[in-house]
Protein backbone atom coordinates (compact mmCIF):
# COMPACT_ATOMS: atom_id res chain seq x y z
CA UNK A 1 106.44 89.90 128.34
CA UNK A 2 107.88 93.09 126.90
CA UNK A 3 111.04 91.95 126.44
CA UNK A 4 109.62 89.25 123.88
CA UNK A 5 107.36 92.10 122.44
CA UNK A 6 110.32 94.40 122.20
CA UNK A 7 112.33 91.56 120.93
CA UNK A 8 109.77 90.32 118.17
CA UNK A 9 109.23 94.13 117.21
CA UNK A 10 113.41 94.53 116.58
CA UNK A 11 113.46 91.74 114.47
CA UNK A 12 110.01 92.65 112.40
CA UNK A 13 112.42 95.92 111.94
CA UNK A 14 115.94 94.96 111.32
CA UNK A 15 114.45 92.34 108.81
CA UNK A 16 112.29 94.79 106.42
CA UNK A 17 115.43 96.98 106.67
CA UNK A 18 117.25 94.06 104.95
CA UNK A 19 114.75 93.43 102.29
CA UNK A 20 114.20 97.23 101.55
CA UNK A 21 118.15 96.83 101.52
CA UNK A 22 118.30 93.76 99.10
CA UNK A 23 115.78 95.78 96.64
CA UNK A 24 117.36 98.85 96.46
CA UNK A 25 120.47 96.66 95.90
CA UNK A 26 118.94 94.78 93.31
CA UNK A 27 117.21 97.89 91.32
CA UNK A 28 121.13 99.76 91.50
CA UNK A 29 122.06 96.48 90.02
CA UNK A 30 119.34 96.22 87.18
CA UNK A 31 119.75 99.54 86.25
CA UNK A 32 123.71 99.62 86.11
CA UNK A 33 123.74 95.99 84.06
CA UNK A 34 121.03 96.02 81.31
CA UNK A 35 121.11 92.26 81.17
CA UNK A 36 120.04 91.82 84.84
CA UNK A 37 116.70 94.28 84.06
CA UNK A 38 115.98 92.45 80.85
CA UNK A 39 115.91 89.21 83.23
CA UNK A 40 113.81 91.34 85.51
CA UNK A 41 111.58 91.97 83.31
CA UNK A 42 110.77 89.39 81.53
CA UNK A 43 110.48 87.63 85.02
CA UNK A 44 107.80 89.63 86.33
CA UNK A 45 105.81 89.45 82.95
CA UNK A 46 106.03 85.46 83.12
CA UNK A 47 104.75 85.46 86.14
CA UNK A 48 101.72 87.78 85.31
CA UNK A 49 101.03 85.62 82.73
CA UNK A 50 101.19 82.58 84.61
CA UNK A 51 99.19 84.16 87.69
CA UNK A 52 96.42 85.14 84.92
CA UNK A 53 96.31 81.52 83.23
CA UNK A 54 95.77 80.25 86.95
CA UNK A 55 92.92 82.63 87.30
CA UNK A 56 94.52 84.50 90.36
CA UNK A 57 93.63 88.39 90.74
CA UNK A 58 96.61 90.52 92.67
C-alpha cells in the first residue's frame, strides 16, 4: 500500500512540475512575442465575459 501511495504522490509531483513548467514556458513566450500576449489577453477577457454572461462567479 505505500508503494501505490508513494507512487500516486510522484506522479501528483512530477505532473504540477510540468504544468508550472508549461506556464513559465508560455509567459517567457508571451512576453518575448507581443502577438502571443495580445492572444493571451484577449483570451482570458473572452472568457470572463463569457463566464459572466453564464452567471458563473470564480
Amino acid at each position: 500500500m505505500n508503494l501505490i501511495r508513494f507512487l500516486g504522490i510522484l506522479f501528483v509531483f512530477i505532473c504540477m512540475l510540468a504544468g508550472c513548467t508549461i506556464v513559465i514556458a508560455l509567459l517567457v513566450i508571451a512576453v518575448r512575442f507581443w502577438p502571443v500576449l495580445l492572444i493571451l489577453v484577449l483570451t482570458l477577457a473572452l472568457f470572463n465575459w463569457l463566464l459572466r454572461r453564464i452567471g458563473i462567479q470564480v
